[in-house]
PDB file of N, CA and C in Angstrom:
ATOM      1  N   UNK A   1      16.340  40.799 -29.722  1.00  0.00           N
ATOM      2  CA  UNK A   1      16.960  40.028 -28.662  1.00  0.00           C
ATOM      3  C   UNK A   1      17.736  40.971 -27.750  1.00  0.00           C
ATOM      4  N   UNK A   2      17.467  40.889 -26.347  1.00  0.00           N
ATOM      5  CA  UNK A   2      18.570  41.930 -25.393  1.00  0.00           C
ATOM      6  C   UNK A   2      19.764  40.767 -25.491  1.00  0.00           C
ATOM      7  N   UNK A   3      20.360  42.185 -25.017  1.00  0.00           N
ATOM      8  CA  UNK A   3      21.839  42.312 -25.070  1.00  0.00           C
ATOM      9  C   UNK A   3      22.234  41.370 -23.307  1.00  0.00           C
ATOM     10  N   UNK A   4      23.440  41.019 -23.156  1.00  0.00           N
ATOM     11  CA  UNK A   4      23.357  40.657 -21.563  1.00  0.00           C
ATOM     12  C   UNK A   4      23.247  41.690 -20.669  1.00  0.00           C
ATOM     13  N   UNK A   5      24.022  43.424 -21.546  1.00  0.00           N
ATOM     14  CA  UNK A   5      23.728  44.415 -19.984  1.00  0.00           C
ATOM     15  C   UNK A   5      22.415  44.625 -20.010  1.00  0.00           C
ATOM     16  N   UNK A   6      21.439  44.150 -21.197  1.00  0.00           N
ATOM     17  CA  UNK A   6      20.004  44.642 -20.526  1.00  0.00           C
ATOM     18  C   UNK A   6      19.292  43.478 -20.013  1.00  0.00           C
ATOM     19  N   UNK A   7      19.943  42.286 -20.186  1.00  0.00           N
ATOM     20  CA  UNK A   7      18.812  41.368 -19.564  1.00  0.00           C
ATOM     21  C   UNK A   7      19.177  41.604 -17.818  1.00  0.00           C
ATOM     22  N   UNK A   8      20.881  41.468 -18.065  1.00  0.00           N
ATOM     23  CA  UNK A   8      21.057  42.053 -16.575  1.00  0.00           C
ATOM     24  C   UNK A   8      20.228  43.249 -15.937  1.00  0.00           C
ATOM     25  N   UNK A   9      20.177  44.316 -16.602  1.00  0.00           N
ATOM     26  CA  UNK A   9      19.700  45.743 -16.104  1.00  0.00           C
ATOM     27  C   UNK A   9      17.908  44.868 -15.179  1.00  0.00           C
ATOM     28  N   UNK A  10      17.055  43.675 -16.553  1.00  0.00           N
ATOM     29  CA  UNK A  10      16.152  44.085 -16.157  1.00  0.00           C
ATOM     30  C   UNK A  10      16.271  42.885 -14.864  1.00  0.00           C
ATOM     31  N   UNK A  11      16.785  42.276 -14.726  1.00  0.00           N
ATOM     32  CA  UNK A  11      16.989  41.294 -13.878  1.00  0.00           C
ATOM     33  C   UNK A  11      17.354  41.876 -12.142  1.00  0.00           C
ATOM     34  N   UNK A  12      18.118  42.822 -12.193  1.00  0.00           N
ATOM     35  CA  UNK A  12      18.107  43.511 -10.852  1.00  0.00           C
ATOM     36  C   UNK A  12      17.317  43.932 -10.552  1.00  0.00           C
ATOM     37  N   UNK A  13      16.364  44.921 -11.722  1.00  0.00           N
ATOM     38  CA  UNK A  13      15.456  45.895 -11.398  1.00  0.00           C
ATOM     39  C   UNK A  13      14.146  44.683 -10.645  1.00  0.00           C
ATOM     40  N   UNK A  14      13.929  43.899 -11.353  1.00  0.00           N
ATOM     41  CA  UNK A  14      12.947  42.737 -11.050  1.00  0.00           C
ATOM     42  C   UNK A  14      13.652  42.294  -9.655  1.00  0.00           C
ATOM     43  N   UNK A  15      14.811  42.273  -9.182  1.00  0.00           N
ATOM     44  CA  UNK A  15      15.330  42.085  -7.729  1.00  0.00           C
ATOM     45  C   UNK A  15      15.031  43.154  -7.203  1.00  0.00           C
ATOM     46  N   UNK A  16      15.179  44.072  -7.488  1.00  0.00           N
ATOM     47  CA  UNK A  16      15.245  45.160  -6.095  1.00  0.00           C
ATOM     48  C   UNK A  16      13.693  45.705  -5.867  1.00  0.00           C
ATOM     49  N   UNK A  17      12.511  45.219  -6.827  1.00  0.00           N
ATOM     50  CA  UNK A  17      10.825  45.255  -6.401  1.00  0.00           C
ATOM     51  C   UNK A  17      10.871  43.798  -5.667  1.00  0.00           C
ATOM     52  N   UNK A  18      11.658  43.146  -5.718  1.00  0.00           N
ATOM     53  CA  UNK A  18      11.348  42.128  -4.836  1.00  0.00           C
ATOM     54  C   UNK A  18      11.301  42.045  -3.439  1.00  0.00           C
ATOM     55  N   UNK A  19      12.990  42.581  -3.118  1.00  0.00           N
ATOM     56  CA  UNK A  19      13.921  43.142  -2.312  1.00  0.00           C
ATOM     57  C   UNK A  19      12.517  43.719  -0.903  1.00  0.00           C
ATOM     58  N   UNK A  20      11.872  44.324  -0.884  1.00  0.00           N
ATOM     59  CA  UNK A  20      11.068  44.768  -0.193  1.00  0.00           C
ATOM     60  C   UNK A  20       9.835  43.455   0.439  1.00  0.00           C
ATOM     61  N   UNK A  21       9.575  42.860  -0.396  1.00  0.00           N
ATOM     62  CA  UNK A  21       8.582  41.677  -0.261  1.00  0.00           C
ATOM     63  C   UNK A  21       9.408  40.387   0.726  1.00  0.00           C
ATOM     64  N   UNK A  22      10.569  40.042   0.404  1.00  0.00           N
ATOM     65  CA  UNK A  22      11.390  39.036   0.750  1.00  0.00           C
ATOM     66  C   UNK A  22      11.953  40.238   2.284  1.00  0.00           C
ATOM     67  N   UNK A  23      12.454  41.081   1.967  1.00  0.00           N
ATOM     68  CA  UNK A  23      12.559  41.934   3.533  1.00  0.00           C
ATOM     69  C   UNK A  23      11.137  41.471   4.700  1.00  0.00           C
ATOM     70  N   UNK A  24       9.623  42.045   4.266  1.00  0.00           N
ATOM     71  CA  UNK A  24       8.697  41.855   5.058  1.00  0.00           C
ATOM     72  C   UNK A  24       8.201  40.273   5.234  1.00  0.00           C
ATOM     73  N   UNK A  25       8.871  39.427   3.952  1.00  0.00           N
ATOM     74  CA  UNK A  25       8.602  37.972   4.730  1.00  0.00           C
ATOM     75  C   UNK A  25       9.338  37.330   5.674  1.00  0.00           C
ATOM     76  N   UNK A  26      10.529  38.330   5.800  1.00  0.00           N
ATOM     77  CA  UNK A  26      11.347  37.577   6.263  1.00  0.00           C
ATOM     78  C   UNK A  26      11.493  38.075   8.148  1.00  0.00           C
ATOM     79  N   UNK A  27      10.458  38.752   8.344  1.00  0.00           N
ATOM     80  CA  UNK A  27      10.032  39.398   9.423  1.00  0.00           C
ATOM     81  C   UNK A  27       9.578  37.917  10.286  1.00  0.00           C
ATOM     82  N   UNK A  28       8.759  36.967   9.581  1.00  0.00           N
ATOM     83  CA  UNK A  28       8.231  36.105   9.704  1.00  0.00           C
ATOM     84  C   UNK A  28       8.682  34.717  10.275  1.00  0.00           C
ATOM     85  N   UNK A  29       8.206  33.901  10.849  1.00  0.00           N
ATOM     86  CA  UNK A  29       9.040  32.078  11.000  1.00  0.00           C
ATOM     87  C   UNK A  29       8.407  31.856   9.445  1.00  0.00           C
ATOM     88  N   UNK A  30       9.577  31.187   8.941  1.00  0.00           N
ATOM     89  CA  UNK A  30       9.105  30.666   7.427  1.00  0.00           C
ATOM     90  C   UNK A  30       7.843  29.318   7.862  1.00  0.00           C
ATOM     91  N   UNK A  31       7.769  28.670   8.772  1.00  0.00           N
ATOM     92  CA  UNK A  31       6.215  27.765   8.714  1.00  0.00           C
ATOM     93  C   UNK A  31       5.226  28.576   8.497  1.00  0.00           C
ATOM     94  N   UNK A  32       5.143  29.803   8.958  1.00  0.00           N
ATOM     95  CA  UNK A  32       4.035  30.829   8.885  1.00  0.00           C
ATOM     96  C   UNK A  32       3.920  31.520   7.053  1.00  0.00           C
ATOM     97  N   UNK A  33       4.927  31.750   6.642  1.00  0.00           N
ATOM     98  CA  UNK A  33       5.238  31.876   5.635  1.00  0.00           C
ATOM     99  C   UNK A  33       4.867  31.016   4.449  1.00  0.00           C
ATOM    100  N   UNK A  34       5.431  29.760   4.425  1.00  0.00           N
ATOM    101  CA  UNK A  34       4.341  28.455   4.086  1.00  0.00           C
ATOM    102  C   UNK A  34       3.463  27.780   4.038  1.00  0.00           C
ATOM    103  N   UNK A  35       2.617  28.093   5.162  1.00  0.00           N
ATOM    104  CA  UNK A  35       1.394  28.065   5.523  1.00  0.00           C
ATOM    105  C   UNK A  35       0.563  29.085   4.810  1.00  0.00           C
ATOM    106  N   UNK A  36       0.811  30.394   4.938  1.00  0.00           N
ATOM    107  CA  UNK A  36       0.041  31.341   3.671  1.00  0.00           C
ATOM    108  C   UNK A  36       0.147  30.637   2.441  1.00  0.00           C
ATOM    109  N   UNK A  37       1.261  30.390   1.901  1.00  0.00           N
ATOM    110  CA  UNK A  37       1.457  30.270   0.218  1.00  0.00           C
ATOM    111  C   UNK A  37       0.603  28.863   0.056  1.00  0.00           C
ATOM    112  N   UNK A  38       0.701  27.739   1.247  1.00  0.00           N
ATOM    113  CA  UNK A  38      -0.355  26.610   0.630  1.00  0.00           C
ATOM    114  C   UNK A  38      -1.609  27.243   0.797  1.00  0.00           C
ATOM    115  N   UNK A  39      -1.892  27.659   1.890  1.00  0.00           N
ATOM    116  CA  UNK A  39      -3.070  27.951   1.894  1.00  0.00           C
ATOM    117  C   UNK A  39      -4.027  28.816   0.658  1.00  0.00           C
ATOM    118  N   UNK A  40      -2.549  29.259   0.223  1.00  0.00           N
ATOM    119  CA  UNK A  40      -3.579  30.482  -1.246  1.00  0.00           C
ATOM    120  C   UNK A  40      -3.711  29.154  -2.232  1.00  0.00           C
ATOM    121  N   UNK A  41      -2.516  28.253  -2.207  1.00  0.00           N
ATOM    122  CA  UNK A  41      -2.565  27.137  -3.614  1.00  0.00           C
ATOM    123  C   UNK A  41      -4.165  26.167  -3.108  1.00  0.00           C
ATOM    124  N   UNK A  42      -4.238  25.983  -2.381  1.00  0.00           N
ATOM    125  CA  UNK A  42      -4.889  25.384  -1.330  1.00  0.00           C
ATOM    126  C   UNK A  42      -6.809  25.554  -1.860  1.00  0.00           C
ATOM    127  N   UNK A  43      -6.814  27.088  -1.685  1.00  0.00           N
ATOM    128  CA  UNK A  43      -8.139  28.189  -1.753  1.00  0.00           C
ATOM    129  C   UNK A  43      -8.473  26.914  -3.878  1.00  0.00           C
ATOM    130  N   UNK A  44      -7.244  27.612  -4.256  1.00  0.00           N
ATOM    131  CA  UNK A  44      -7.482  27.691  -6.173  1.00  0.00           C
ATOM    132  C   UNK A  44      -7.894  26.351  -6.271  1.00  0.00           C
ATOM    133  N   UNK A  45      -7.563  25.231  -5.377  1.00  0.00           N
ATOM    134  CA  UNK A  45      -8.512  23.446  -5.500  1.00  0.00           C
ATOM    135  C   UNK A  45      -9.959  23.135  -5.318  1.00  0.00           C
ATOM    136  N   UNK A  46      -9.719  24.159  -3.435  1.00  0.00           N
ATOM    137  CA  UNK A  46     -11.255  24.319  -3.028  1.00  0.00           C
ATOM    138  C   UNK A  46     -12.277  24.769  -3.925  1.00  0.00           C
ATOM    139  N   UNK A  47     -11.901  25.894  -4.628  1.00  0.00           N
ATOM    140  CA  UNK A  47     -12.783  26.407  -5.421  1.00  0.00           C
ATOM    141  C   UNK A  47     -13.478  25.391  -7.017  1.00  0.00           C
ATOM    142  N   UNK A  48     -12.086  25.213  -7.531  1.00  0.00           N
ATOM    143  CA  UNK A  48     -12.625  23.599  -8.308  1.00  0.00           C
ATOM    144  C   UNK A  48     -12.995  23.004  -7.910  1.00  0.00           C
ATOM    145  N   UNK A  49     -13.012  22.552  -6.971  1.00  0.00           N
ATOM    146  CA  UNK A  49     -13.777  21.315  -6.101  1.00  0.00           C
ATOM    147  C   UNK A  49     -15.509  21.528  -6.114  1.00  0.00           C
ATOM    148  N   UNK A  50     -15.417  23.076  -5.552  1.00  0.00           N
ATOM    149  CA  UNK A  50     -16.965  23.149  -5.206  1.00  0.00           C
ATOM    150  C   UNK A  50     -17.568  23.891  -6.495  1.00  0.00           C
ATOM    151  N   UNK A  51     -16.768  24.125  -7.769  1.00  0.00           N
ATOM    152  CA  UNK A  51     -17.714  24.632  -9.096  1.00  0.00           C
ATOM    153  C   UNK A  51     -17.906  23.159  -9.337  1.00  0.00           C
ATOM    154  N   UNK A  52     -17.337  21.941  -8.821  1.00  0.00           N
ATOM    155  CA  UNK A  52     -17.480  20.884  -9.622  1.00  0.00           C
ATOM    156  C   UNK A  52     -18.398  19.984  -8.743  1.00  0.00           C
ATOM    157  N   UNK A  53     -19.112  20.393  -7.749  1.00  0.00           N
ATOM    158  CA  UNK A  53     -19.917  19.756  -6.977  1.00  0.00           C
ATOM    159  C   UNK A  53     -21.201  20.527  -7.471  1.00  0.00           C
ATOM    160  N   UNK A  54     -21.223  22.055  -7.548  1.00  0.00           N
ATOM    161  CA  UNK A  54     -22.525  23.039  -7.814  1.00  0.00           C
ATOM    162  C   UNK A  54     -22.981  22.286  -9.294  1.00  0.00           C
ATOM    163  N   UNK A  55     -22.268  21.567 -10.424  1.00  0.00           N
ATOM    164  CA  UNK A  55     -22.928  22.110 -11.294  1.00  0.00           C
ATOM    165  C   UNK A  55     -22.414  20.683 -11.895  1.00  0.00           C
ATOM    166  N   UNK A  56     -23.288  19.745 -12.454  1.00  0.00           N
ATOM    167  CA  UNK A  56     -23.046  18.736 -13.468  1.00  0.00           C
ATOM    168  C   UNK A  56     -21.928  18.941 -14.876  1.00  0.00           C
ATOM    169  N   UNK A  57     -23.255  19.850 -15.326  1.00  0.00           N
ATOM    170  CA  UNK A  57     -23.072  20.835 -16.710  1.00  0.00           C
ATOM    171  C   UNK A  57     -21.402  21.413 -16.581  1.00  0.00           C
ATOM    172  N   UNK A  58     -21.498  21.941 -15.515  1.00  0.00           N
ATOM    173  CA  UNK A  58     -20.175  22.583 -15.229  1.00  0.00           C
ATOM    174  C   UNK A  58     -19.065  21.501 -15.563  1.00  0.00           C
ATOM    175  N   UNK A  59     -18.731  20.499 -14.573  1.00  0.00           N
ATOM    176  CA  UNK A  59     -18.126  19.483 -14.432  1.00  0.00           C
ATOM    177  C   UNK A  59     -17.721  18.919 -16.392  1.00  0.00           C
ATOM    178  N   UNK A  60     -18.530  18.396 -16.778  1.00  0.00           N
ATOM    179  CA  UNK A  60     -18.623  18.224 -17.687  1.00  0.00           C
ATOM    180  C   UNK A  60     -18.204  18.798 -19.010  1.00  0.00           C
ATOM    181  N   UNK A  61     -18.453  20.005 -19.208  1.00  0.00           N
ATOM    182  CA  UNK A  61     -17.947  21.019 -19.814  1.00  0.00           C
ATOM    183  C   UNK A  61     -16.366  21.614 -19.417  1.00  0.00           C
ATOM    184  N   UNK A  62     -16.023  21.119 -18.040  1.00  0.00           N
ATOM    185  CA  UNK A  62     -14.445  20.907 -18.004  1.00  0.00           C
ATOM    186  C   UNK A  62     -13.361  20.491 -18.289  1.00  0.00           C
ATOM    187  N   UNK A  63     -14.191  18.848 -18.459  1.00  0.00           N
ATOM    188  CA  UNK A  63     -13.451  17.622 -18.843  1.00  0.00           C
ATOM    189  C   UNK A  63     -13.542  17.975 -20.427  1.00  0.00           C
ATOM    190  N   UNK A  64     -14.583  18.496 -20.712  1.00  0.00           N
ATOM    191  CA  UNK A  64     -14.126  19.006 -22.496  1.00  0.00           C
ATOM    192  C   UNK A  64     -13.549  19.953 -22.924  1.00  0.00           C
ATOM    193  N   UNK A  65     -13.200  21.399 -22.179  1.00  0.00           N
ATOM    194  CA  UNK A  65     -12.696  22.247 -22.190  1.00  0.00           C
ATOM    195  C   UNK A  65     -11.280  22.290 -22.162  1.00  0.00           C
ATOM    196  N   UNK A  66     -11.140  21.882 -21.060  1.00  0.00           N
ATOM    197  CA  UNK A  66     -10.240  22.691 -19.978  1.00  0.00           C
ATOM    198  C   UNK A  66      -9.424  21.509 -19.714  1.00  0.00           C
ATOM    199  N   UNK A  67      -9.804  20.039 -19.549  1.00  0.00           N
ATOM    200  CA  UNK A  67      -8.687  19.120 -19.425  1.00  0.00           C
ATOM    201  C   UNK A  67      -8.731  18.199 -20.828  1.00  0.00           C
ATOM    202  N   UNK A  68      -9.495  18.491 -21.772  1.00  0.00           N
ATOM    203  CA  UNK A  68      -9.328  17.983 -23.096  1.00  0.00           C
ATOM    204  C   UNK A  68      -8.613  16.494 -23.051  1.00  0.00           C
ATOM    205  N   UNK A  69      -9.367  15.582 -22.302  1.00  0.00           N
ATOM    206  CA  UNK A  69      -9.119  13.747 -22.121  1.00  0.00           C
ATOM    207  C   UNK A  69      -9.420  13.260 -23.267  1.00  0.00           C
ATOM    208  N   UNK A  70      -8.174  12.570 -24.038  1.00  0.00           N
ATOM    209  CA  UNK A  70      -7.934  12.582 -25.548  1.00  0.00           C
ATOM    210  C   UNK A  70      -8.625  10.772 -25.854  1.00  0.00           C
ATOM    211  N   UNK A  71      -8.867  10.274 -25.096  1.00  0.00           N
ATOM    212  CA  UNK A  71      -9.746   9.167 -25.358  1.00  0.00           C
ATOM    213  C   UNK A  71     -11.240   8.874 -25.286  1.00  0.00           C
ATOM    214  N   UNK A  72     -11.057   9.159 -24.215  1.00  0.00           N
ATOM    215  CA  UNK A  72     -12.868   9.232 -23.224  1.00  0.00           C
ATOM    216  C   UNK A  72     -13.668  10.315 -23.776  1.00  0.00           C
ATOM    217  N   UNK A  73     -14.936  10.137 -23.696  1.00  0.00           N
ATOM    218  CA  UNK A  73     -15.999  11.005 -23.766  1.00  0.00           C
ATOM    219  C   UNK A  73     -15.687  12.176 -22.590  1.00  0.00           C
ATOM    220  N   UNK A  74     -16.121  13.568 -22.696  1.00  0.00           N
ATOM    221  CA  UNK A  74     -15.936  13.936 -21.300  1.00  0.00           C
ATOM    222  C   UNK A  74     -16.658  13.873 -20.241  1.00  0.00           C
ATOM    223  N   UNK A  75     -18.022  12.719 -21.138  1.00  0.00           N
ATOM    224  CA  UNK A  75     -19.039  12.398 -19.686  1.00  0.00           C
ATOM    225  C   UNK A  75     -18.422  11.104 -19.060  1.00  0.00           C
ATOM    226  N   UNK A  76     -18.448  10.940 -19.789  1.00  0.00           N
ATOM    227  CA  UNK A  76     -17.236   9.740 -18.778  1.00  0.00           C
ATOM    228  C   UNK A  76     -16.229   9.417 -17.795  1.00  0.00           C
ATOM    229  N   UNK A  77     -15.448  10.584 -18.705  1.00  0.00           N
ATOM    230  CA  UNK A  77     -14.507  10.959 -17.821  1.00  0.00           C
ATOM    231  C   UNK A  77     -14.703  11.413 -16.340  1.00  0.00           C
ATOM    232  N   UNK A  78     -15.615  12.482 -16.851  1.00  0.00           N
ATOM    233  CA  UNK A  78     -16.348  13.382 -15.871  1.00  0.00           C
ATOM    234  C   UNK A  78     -16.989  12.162 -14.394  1.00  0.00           C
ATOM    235  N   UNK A  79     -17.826  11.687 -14.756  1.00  0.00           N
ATOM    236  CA  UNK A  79     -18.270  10.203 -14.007  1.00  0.00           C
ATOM    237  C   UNK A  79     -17.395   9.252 -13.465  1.00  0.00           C
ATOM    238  N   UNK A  80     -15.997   9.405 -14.106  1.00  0.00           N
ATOM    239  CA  UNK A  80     -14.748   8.714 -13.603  1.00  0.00           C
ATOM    240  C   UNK A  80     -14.070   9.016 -12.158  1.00  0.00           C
ATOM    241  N   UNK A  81     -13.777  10.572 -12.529  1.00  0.00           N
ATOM    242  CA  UNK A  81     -13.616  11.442 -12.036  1.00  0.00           C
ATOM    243  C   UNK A  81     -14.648  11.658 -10.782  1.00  0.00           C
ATOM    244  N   UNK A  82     -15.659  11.568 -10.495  1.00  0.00           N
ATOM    245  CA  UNK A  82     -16.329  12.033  -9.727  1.00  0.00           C
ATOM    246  C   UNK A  82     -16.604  10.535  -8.777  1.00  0.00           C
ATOM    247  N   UNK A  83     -16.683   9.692  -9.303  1.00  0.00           N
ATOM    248  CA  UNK A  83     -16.416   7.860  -8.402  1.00  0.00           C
ATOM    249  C   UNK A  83     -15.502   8.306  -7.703  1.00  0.00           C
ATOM    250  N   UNK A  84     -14.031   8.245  -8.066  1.00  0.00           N
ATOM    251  CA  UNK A  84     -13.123   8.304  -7.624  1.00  0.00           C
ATOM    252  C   UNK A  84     -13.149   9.033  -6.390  1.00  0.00           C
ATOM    253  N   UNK A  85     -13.262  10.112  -6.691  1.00  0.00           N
ATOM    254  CA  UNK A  85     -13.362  11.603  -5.562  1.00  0.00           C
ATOM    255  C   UNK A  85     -14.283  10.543  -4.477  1.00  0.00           C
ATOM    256  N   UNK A  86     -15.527  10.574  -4.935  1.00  0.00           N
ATOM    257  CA  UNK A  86     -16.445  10.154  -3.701  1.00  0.00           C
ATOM    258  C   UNK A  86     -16.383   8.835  -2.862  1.00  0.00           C
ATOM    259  N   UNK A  87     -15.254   7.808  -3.465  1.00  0.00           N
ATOM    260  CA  UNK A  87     -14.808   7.008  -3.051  1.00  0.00           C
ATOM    261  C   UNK A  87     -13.466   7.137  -1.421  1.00  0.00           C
ATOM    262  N   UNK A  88     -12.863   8.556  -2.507  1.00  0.00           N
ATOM    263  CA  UNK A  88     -11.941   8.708  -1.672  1.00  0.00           C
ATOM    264  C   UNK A  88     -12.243   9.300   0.016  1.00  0.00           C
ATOM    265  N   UNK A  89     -13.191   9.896  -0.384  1.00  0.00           N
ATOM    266  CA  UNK A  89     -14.015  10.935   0.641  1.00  0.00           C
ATOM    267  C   UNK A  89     -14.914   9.930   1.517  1.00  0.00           C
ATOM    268  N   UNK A  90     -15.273   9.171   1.092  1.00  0.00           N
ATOM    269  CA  UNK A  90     -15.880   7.956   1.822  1.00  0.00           C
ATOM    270  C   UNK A  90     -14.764   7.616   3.070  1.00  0.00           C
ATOM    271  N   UNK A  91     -13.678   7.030   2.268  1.00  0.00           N
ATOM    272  CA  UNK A  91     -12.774   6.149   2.806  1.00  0.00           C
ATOM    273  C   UNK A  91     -11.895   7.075   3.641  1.00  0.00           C
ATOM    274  N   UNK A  92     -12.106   7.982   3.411  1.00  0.00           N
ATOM    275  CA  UNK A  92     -11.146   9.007   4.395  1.00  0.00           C
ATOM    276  C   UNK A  92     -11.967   9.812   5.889  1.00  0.00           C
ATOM    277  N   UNK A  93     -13.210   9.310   5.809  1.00  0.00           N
ATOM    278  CA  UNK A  93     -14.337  10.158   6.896  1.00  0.00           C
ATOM    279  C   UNK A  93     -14.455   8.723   7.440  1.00  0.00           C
TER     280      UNK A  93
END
């Protein structure tokens, strides 16, 4: 277990690599600034979105994997999941 002068020690040190990053964002209008950071959170959906359009198998093997839906089959789910979406996408175009 550290001590407090080392959690402190590492706690600045982790500030002052920051210190440089928060300097060059701050060059910036923070909307511009926010606009990058959704846009990267943004990219990591798109990309689920379209492994889950390319590939059934894929899709499927998610809902059993990766979101482990503790009732449902994960073809089901999966089929739940994918109504929904195409419902929404309907109703929104």
């Amino acid at each position: 277990m550290q001590t407090d002068a080392a959690s402190m020690l590492s706690a600045t040190s982790g500030r002052s690599r920051l210190a440089p990053l928060t300097e060059l964002l701050g060059r910036f209008p923070i909307a511009i600034v926010q606009c990058m950071f959704r846009l990267a959170v943004a990219s990591v959906f798109l990309k689920a979105g379209l492994n889950k359009i390319a590939s059934w198998e894929l899709t499927v093997q998610l809902f059993a994997d990766e979101y482990k839906v503790p009732v449902l089959a994960p073809e089901i789910a999966a089929r739940m999941a994918w109504r929904r979406g195409w419902r929404r996408c309907r109703c929104s175009g």
